[in-house]
C-alpha atoms as a PDB file:
ATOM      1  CA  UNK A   1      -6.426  -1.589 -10.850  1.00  0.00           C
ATOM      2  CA  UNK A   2      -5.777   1.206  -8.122  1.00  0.00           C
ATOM      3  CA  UNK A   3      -5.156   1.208  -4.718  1.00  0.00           C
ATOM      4  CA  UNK A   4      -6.089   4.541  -2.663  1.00  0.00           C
ATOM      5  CA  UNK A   5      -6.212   6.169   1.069  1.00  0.00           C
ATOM      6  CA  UNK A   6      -7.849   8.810   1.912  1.00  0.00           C
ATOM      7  CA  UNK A   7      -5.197  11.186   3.645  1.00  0.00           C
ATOM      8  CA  UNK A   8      -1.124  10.416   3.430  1.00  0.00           C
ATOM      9  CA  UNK A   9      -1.048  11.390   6.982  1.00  0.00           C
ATOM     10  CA  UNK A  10      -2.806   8.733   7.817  1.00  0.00           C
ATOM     11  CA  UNK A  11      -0.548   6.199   6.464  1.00  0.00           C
ATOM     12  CA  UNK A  12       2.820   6.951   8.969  1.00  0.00           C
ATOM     13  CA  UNK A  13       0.817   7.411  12.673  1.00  0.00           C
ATOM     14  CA  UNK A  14       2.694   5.909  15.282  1.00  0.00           C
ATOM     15  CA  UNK A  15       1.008   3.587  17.949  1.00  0.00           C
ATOM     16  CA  UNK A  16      -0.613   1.735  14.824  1.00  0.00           C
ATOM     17  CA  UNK A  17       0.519  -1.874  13.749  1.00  0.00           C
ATOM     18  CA  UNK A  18       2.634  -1.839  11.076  1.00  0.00           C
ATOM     19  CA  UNK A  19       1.440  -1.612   7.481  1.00  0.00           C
ATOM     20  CA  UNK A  20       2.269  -3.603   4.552  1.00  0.00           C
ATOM     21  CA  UNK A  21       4.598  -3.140   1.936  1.00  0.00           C
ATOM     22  CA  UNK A  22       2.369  -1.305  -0.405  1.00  0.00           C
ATOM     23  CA  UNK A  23       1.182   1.322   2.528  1.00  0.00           C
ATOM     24  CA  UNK A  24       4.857   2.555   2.509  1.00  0.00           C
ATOM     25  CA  UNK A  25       5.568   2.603  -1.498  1.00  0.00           C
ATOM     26  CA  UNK A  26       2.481   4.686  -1.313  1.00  0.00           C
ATOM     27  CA  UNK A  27       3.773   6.843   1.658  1.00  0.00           C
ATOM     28  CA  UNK A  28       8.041   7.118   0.487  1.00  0.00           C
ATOM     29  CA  UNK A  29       5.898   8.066  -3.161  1.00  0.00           C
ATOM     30  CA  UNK A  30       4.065  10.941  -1.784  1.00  0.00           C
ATOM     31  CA  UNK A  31       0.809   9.609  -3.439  1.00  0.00           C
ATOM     32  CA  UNK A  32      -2.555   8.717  -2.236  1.00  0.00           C
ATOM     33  CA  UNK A  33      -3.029   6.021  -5.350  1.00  0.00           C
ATOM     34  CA  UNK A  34      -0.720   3.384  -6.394  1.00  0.00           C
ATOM     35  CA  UNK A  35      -1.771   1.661  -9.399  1.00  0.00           C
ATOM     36  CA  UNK A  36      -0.900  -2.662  -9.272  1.00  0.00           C
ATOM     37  CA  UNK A  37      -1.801  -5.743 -10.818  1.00  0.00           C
ATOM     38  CA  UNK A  38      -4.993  -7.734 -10.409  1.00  0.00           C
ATOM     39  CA  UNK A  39      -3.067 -10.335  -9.000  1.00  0.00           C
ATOM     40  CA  UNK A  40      -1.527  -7.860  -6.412  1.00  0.00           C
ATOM     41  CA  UNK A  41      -5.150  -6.192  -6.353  1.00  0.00           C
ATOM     42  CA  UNK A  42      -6.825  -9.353  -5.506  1.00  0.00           C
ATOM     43  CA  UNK A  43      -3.889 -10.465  -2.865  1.00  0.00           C
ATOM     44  CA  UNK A  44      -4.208  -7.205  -0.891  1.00  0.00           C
ATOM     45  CA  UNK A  45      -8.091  -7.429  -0.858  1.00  0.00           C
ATOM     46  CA  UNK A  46      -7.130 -11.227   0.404  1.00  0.00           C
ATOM     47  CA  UNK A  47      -4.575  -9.606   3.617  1.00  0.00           C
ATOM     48  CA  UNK A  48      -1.807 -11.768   1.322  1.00  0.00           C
ATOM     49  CA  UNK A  49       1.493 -10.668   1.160  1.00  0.00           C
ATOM     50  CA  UNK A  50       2.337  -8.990  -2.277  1.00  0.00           C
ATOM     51  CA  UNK A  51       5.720  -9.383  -4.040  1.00  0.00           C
ATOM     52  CA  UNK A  52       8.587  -7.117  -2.764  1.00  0.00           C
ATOM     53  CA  UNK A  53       9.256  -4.448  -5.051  1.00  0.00           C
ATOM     54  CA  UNK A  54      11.545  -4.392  -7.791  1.00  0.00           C
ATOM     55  CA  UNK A  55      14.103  -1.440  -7.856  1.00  0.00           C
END
């Protein structure tokens, strides 16, 4: 599964709420698709949290 925004500008505009975990990874990454899990798929589609990263 894949996750993708239209423009990596968008993703950092101040005055917005914040955005979730995967919005930065996608943002620090530089890359407008970030590929994930179904589970993670399905719990973003859902406005779940998703698991924190591993480094």
């Amino acid at each position: 599964m894949a996750r993708t925004t239209s423009k990596l500008a968008d993703l950092n505009q101040p005055g917005r709420r914040e955005k979730p975990a995967w919005v930065h990874l996608m943002a620090k990454r530089k890359r407008k698709t970030l590929v994930i899990c179904r589970r993670c798929h399905e719990d973003i589609h859902a406005g779940r949290p998703t698991a924190v990263p591993r480094k």
